[in-house]
PDB file of N, CA and C in Angstrom:
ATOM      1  N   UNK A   1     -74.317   7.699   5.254  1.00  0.00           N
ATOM      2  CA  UNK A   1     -74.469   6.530   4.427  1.00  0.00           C
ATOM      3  C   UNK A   1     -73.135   5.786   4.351  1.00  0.00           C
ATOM      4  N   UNK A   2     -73.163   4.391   4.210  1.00  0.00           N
ATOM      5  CA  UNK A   2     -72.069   3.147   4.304  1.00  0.00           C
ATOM      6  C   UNK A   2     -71.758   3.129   2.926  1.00  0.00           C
ATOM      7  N   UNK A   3     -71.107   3.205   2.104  1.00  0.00           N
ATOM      8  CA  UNK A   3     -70.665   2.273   0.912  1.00  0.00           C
ATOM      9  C   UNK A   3     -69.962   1.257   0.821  1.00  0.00           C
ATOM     10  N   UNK A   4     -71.207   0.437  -0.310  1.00  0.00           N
ATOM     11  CA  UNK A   4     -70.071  -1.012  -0.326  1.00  0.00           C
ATOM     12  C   UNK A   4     -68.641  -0.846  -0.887  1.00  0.00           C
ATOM     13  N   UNK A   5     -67.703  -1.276  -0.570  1.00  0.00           N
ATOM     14  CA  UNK A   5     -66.303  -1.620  -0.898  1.00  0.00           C
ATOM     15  C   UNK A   5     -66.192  -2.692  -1.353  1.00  0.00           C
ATOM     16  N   UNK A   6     -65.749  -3.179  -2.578  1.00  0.00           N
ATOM     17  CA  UNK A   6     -65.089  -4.351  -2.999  1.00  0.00           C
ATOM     18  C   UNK A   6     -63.773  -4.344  -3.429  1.00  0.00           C
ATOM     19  N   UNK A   7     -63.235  -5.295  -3.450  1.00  0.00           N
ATOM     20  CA  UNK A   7     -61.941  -5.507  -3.812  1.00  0.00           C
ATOM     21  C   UNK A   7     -61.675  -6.817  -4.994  1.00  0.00           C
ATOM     22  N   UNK A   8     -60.532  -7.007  -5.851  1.00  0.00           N
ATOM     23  CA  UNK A   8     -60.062  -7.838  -6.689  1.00  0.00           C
ATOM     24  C   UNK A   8     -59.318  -8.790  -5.874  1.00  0.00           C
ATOM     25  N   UNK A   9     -59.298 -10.179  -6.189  1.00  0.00           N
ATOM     26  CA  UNK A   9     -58.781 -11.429  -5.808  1.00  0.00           C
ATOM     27  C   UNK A   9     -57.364 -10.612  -5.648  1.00  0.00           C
ATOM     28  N   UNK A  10     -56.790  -9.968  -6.820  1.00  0.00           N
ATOM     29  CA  UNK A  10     -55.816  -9.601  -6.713  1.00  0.00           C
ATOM     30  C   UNK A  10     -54.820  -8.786  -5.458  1.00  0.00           C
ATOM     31  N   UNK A  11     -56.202  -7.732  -5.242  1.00  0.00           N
ATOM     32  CA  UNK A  11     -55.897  -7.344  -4.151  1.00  0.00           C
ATOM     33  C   UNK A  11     -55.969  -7.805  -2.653  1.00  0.00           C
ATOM     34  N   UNK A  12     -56.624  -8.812  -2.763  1.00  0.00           N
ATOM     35  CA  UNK A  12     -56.482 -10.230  -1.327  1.00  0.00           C
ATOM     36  C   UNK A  12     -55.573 -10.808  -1.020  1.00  0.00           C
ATOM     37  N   UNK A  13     -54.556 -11.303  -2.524  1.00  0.00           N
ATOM     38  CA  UNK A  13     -53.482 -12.029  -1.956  1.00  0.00           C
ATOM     39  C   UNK A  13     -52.474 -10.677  -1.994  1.00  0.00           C
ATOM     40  N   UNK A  14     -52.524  -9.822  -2.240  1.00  0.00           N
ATOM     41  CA  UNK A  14     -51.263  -8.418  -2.314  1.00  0.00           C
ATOM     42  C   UNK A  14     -51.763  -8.006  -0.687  1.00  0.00           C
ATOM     43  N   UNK A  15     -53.183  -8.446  -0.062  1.00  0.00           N
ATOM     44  CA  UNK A  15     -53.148  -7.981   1.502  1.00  0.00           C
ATOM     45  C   UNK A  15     -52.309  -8.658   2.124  1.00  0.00           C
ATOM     46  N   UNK A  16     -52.355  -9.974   1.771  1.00  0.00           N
ATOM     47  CA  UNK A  16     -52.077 -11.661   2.650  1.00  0.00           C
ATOM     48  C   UNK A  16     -50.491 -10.942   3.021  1.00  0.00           C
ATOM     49  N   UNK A  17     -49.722 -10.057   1.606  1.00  0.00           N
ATOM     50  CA  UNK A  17     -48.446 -10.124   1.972  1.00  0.00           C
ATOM     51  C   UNK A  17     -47.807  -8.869   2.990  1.00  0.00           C
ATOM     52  N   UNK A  18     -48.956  -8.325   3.164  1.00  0.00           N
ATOM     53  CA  UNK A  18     -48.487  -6.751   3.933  1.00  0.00           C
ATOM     54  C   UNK A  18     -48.266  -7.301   5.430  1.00  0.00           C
ATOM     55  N   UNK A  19     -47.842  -6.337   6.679  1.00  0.00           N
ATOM     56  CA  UNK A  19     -47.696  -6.682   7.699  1.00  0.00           C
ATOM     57  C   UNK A  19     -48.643  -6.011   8.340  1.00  0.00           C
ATOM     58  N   UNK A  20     -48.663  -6.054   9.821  1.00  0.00           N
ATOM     59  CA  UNK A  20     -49.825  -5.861  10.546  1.00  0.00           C
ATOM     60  C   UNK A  20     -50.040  -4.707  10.520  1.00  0.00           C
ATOM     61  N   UNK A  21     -48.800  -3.414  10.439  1.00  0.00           N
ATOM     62  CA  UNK A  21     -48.914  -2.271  10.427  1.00  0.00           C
ATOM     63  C   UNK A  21     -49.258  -1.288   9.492  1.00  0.00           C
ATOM     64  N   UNK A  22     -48.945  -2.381   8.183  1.00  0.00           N
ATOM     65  CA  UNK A  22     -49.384  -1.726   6.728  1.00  0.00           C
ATOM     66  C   UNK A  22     -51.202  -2.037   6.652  1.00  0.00           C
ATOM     67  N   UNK A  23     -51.605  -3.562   7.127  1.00  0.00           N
ATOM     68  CA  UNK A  23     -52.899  -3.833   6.937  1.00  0.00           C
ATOM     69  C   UNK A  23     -53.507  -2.506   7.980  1.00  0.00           C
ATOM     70  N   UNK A  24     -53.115  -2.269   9.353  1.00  0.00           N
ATOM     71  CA  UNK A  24     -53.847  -1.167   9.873  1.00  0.00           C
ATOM     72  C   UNK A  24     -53.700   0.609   8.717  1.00  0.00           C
ATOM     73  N   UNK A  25     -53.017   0.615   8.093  1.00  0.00           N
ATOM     74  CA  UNK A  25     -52.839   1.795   7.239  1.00  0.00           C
ATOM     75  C   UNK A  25     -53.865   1.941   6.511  1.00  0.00           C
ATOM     76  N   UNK A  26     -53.997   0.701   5.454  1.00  0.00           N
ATOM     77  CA  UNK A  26     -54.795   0.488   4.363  1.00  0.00           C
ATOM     78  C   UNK A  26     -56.357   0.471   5.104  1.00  0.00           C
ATOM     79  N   UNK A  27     -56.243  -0.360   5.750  1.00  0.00           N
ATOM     80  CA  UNK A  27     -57.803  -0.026   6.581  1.00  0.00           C
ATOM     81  C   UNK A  27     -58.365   0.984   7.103  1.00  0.00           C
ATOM     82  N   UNK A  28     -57.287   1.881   7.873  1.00  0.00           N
ATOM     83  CA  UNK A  28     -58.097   3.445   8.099  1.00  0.00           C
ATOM     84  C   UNK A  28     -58.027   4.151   6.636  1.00  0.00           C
ATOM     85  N   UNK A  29     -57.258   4.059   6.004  1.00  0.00           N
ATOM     86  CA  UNK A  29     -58.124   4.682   3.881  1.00  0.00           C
ATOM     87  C   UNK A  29     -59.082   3.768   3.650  1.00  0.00           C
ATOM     88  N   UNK A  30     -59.367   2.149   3.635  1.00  0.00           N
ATOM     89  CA  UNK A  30     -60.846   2.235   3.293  1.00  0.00           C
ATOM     90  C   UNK A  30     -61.999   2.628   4.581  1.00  0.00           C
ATOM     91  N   UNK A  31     -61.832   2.879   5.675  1.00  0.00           N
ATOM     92  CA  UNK A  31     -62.664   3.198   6.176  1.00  0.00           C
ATOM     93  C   UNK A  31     -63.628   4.617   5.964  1.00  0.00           C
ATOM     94  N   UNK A  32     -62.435   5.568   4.985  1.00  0.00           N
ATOM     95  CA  UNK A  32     -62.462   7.071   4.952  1.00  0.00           C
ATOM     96  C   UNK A  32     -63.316   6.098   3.771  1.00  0.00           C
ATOM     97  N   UNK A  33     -62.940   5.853   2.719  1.00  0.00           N
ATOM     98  CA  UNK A  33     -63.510   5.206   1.569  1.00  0.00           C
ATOM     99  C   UNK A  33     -65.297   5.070   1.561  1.00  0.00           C
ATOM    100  N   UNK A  34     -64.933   3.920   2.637  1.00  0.00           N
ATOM    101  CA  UNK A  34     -66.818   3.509   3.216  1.00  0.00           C
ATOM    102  C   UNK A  34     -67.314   4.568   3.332  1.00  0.00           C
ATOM    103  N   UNK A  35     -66.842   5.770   4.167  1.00  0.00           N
ATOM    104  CA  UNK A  35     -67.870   7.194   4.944  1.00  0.00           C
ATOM    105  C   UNK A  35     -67.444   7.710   3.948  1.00  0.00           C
ATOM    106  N   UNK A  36     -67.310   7.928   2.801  1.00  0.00           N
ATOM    107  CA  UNK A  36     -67.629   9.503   1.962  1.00  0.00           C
ATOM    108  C   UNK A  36     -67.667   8.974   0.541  1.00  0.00           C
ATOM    109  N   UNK A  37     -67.715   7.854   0.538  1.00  0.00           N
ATOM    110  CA  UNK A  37     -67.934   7.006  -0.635  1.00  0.00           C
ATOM    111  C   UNK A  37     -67.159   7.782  -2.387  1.00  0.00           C
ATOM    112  N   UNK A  38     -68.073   8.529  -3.010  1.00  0.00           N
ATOM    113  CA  UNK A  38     -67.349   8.612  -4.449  1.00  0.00           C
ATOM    114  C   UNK A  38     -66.650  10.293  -3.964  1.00  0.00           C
ATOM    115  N   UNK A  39     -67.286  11.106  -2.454  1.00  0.00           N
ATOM    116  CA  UNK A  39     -67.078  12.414  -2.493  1.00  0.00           C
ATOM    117  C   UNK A  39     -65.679  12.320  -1.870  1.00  0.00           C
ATOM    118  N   UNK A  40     -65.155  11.210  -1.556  1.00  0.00           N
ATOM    119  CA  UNK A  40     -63.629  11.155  -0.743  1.00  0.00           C
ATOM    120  C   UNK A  40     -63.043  11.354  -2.000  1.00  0.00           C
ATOM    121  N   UNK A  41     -62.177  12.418  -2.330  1.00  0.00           N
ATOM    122  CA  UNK A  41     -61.267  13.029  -2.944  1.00  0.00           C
ATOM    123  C   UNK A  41     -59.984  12.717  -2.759  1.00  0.00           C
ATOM    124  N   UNK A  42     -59.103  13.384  -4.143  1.00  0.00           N
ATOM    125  CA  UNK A  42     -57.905  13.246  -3.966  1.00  0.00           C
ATOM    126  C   UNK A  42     -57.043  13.950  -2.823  1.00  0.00           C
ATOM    127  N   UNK A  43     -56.082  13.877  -2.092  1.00  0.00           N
ATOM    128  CA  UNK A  43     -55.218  12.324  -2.904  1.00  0.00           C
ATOM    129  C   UNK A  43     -55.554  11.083  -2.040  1.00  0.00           C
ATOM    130  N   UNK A  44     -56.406  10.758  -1.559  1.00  0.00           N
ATOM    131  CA  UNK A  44     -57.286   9.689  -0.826  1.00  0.00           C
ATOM    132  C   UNK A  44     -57.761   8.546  -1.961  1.00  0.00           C
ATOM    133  N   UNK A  45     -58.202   9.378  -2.532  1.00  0.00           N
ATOM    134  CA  UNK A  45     -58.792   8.357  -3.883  1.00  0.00           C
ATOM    135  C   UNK A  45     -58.713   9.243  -5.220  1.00  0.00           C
ATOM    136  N   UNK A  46     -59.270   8.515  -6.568  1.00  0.00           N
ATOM    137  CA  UNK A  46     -59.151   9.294  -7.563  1.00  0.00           C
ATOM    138  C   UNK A  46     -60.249   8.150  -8.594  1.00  0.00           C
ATOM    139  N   UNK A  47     -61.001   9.102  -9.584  1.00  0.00           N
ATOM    140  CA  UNK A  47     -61.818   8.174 -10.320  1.00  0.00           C
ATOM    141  C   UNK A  47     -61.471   7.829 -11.058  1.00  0.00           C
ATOM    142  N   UNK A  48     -62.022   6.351 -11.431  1.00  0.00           N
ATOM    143  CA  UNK A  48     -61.922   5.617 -12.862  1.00  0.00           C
ATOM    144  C   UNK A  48     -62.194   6.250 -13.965  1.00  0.00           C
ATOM    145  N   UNK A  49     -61.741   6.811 -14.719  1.00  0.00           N
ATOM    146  CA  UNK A  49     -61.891   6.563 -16.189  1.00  0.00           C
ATOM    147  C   UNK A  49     -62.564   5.800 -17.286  1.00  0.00           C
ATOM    148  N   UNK A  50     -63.311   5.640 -17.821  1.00  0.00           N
ATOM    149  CA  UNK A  50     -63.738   4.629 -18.643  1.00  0.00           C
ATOM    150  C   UNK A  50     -64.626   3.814 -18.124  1.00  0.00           C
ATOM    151  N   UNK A  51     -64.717   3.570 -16.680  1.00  0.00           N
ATOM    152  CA  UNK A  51     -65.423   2.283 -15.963  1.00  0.00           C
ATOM    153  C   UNK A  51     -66.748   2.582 -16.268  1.00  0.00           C
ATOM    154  N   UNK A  52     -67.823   1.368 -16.920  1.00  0.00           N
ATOM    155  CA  UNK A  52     -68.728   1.600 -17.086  1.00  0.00           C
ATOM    156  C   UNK A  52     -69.893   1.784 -16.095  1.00  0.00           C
ATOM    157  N   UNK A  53     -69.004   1.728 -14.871  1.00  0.00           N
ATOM    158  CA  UNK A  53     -70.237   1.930 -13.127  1.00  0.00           C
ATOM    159  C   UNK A  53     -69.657   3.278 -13.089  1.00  0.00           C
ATOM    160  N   UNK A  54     -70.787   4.034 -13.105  1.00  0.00           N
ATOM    161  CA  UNK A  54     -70.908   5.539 -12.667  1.00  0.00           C
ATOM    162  C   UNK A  54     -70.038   5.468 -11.359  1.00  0.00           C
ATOM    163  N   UNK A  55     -69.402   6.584 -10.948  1.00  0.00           N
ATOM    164  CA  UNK A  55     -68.679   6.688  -9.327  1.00  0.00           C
ATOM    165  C   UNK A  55     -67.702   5.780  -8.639  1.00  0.00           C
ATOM    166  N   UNK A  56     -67.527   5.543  -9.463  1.00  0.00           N
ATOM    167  CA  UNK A  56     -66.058   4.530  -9.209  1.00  0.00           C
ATOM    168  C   UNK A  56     -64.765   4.978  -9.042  1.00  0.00           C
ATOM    169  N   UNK A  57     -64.081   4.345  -7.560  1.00  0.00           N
ATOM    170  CA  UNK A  57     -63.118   5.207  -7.228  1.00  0.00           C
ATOM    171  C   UNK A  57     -62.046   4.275  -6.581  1.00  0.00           C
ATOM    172  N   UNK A  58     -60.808   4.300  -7.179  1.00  0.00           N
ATOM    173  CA  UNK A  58     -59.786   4.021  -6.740  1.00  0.00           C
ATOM    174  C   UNK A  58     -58.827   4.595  -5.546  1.00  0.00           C
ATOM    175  N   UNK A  59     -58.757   3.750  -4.869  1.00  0.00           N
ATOM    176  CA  UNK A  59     -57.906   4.084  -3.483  1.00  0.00           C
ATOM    177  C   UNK A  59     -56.975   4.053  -3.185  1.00  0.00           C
ATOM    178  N   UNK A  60     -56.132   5.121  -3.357  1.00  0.00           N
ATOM    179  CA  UNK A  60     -54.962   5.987  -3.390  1.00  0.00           C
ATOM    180  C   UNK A  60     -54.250   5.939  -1.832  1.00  0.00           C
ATOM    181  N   UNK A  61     -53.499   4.963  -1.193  1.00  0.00           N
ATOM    182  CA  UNK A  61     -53.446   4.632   0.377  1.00  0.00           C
ATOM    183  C   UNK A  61     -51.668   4.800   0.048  1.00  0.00           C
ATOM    184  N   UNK A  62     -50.710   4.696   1.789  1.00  0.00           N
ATOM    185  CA  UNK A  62     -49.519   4.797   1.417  1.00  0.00           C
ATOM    186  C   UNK A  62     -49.262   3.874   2.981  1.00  0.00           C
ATOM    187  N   UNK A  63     -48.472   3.949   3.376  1.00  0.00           N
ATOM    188  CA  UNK A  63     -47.881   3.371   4.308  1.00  0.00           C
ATOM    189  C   UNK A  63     -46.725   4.059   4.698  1.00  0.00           C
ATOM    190  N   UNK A  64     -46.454   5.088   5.546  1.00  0.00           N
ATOM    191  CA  UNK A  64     -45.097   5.921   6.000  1.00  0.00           C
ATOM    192  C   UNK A  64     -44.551   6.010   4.865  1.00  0.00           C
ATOM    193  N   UNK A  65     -45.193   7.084   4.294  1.00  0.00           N
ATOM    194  CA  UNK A  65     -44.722   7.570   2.776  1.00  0.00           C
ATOM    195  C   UNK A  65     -44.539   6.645   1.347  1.00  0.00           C
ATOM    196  N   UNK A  66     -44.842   5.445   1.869  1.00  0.00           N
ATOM    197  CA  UNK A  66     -44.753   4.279   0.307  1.00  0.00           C
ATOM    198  C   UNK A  66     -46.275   4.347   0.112  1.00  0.00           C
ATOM    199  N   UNK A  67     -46.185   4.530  -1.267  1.00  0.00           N
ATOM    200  CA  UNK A  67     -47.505   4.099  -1.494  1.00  0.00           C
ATOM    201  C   UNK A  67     -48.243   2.468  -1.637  1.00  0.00           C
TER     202      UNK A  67
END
């Protein structure tokens, strides 16, 4: 199964500023994201707290050790 991924405006223009090598980083973590959806675990991802959508999961990505 695929899961949808969305993202915050916020996080669109914080892509606009990465470089080509960071955007390929971040994209193979959401790809893991899409294929295992809420069961992709830490330290890959980690759940929301409080969010009122059941299975909600924040994506925990780094770039040659920066997060």
């Amino acid at each position: 199964m695929i899961w949808d991924i969305e993202y915050t405006d916020e996080f669109g223009r914080w892509w606009g500023t990465l470089s080509e090598a960071e955007q390929e980083s971040l994209a193979a973590s959401v790809q893991l994201l899409e294929a295992r959806g809420p069961s992709l675990g830490f330290p890959h991802s980690s759940g929301i707290k409080g969010s009122r959508h059941s299975h909600m999961r924040e994506l925990r990505t780094q770039h040659q050790g920066r997060p």
